[in-house]
Protein backbone atom coordinates (compact mmCIF):
# COMPACT_ATOMS: atom_id res chain seq x y z
CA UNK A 1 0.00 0.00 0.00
CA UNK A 2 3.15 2.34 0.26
CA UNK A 3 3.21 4.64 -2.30
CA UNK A 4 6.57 5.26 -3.32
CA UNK A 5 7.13 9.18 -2.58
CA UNK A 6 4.54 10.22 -1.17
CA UNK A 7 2.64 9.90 1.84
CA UNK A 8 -0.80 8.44 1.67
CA UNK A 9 -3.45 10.21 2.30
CA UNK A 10 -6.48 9.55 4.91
CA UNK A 11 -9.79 10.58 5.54
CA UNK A 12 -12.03 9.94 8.21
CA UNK A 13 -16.00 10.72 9.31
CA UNK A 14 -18.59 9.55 11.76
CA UNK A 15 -22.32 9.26 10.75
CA UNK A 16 -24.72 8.10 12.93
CA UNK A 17 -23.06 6.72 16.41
CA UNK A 18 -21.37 8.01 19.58
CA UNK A 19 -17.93 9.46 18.14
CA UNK A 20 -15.74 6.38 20.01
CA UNK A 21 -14.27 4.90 17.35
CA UNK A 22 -12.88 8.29 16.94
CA UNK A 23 -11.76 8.40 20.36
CA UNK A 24 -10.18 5.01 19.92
CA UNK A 25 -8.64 6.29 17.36
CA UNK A 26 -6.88 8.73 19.74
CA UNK A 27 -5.76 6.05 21.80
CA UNK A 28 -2.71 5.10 19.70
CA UNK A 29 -1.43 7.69 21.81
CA UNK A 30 2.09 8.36 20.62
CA UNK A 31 1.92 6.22 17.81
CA UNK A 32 -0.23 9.38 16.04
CA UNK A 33 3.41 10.47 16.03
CA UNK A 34 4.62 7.94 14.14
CA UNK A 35 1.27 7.76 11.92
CA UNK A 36 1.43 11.72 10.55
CA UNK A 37 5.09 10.71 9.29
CA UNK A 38 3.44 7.63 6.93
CA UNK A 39 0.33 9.69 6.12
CA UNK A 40 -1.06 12.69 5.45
CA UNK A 41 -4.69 13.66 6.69
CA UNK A 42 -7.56 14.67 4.84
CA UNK A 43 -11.39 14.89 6.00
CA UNK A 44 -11.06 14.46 9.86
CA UNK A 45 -11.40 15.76 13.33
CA UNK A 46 -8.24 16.41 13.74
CA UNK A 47 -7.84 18.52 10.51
CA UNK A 48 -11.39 19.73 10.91
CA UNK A 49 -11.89 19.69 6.96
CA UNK A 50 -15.44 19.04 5.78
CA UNK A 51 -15.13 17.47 2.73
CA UNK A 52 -13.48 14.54 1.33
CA UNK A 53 -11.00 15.38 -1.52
CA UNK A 54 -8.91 12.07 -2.80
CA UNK A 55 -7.78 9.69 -0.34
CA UNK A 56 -5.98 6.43 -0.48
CA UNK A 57 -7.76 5.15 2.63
CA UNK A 58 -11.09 6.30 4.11
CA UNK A 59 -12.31 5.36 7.88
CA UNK A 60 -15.97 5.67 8.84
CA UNK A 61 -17.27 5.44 12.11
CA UNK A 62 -21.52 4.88 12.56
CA UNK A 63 -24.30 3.28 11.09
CA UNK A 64 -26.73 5.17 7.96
CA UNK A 65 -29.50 6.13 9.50
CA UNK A 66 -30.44 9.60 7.83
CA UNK A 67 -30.48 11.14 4.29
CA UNK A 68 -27.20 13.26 4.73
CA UNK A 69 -25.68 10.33 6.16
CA UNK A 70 -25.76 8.35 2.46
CA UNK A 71 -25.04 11.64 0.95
CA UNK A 72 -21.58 11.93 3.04
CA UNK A 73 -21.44 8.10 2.65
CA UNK A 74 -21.50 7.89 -1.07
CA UNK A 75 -19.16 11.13 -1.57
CA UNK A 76 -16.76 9.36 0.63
CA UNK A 77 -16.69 5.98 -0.94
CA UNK A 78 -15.92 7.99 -4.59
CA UNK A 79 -12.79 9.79 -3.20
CA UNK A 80 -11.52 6.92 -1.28
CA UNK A 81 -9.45 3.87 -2.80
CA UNK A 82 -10.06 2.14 0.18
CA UNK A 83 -12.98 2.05 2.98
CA UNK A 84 -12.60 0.64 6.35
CA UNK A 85 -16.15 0.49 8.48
CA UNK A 86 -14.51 1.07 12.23
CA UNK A 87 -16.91 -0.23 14.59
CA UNK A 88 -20.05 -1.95 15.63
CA UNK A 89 -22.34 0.72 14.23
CA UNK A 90 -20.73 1.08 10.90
CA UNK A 91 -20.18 -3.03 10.33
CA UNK A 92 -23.79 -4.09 11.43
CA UNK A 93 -25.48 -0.60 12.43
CA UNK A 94 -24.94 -0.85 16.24
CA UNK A 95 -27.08 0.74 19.01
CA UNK A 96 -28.84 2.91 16.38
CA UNK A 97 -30.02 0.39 14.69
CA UNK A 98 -31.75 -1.07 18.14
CA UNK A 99 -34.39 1.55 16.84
CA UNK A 100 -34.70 -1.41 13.35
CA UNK A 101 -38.08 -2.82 15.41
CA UNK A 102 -39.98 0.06 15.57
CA UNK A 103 -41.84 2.05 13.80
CA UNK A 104 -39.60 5.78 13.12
CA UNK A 105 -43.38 7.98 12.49
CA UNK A 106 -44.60 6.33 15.78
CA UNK A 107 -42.00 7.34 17.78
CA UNK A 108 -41.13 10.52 16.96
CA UNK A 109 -44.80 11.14 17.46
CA UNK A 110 -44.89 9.91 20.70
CA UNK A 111 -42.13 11.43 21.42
CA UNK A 112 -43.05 15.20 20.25
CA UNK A 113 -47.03 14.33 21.29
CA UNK A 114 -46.80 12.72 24.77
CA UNK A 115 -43.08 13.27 26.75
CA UNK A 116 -43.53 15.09 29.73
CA UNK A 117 -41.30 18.11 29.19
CA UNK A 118 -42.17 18.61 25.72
CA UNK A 119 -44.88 20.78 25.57
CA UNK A 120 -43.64 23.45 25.54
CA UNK A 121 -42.94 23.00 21.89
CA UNK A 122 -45.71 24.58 19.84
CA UNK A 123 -48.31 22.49 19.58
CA UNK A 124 -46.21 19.49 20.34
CA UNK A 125 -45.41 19.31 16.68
CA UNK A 126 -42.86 16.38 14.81
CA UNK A 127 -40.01 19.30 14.05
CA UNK A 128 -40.23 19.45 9.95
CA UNK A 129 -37.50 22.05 9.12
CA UNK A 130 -35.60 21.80 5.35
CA UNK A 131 -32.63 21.90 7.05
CA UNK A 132 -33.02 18.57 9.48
CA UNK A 133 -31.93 15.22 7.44
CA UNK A 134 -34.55 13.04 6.31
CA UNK A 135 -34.55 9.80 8.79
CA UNK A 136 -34.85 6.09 6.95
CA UNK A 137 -36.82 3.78 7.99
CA UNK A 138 -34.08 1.85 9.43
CA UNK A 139 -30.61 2.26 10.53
CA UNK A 140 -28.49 0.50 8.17
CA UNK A 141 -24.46 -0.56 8.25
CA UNK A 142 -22.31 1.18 5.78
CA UNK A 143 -21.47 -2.01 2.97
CA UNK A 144 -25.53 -2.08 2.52
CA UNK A 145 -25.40 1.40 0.71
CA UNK A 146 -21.42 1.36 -0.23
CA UNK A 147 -18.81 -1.41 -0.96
CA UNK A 148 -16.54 -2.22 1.80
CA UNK A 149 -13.12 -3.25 2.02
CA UNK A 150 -12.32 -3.89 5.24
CA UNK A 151 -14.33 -4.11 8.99
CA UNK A 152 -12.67 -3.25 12.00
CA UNK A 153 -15.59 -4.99 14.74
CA UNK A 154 -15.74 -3.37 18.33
CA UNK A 155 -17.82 -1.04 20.25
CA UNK A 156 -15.23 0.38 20.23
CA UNK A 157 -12.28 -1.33 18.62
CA UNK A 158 -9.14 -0.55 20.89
CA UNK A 159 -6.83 1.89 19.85
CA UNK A 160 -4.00 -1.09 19.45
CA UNK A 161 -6.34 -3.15 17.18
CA UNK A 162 -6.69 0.12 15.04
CA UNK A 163 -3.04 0.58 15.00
CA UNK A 164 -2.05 -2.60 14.18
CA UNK A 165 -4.66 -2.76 11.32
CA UNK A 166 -3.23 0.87 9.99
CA UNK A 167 0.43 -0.17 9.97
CA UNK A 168 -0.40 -3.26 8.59
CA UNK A 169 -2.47 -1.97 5.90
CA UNK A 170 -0.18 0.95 5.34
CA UNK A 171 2.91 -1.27 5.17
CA UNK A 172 0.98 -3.55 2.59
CA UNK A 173 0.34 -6.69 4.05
CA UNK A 174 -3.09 -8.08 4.66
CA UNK A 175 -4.53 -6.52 8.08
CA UNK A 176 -4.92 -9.41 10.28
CA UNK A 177 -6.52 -9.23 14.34
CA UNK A 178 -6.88 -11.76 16.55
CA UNK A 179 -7.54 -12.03 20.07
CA UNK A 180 -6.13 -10.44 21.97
CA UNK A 181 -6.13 -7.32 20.12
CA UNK A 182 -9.80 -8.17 18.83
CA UNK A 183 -11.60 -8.36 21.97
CA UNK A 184 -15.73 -7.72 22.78
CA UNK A 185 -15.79 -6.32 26.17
C-alpha cells in the first residue's frame, strides 16, 4: 500500500453513532506520532476539513440512518481507494439500529405528542424544518449502501487493534486481528 514518494493520504468521518471509534482512534497515543510521518490527513477531526477530496484510505465510524448520512457516505466511498467500516455501528449498524423494530413515524410522534417536558414545543409538533436530514426507515451498516473493504468490529475497537490494522495496511500486508487485540468487552 506504500506509495513510493509520497505519503498516503487519509480521511475519516462519523455518521450516525457516539464518536468512540474516533476516540479510539486517539488512543494510539504516541503512535499518532509515528502515523502523521506515513500519512497525510484529509477529511477528519483532527484537521477539521469538511469534505473529502482524494484519499488512499477512508475510515468511517456509525451506522446510515439519515439522508445526509448516504449523501456523506457515497461522496466518501468515490474519493476513497479504500474504505474501512470502524466499529459496531458502521459493520452491522450498532445501538442505532436497536431503533430497526420500531416504527420511526410512531415514535417521533410519541415522542413530540406525549413526553412530559415537551410541551412546551408549539403544539407538540414532529419538528419538519428543510434543514433537518430526512430519517430512513431503518438504521443500516455502511457495505448495505457502499462497498466495503475492510471491517474493524468493536464497540469500540481498541486503539492497538486500530493501530495494528493501519500499519499493517499501510505497510501492505493483509490486516490481520486476533484475540487479543480483537476483543468484545
Amino acid at each position: 500500500m506504500i506509495v513510493s514518494g509520497r505519503k498516503l493520504r487519509v480521511a475519516t468521518t462519523s455518521l450516525a453513532g457516539c464518536f468512540g471509534c474516533h476516540m479510539s482512534f486517539l488512543d494510539i497515543d504516541e503512535h499518532l506520532l509515528e502515523l502523521v510521518e506515513l500519512v497525510e490527513f484529509d477529511r477528519s477531526p483532527l484537521t477539521d476539513i469538511k469534505h473529502c477530496g482524494p484519499c488512499d484510505i477512508g475510515i468511517i465510524e456509525g451506522g446510515v440512518c439519515n439522508a445526509e448520512n448516504v449523501h456523506v457516505l457515497r461522496e466518501f466511498r468515490k474519493h476513497c481507494k479504500i474504505l474501512i467500516a470502524l466499529g459496531a455501528c458502521a459493520v452491522t449498524g450498532g445501538l442505532p439500529a436497536q431503533r430497526n423494530h420500531l416504527d420511526v413515524g410512531q415514535c417521533l410522534q410519541e415522542v413530540y405528542h406525549t413526553c412530559i417536558g415537551v410541551e412546551s414545543l408549539p403544539g407538540g409538533q414532529v419538528p419538519n424544518d428543510p434543514e433537518l436530514p430526512l430519517l430512513l426507515d431503518k438504521v443500516h451498516p455502511i457495505h448495505e449502501v457502499v462497498r466495503v473493504d475492510y471491517f474493524i468490529p468493536g464497540c469500540p475497537p481498541s486503539g492497538e487493534a486500530i493501530w495494528k490494522f493501519l500499519t499493517d495496511l499501510i505497510a501492505g500486508h493483509t490486516p490481520r486481528l486476533s484475540h487479543p487485540i480483537l476483543r468484545f468487552d
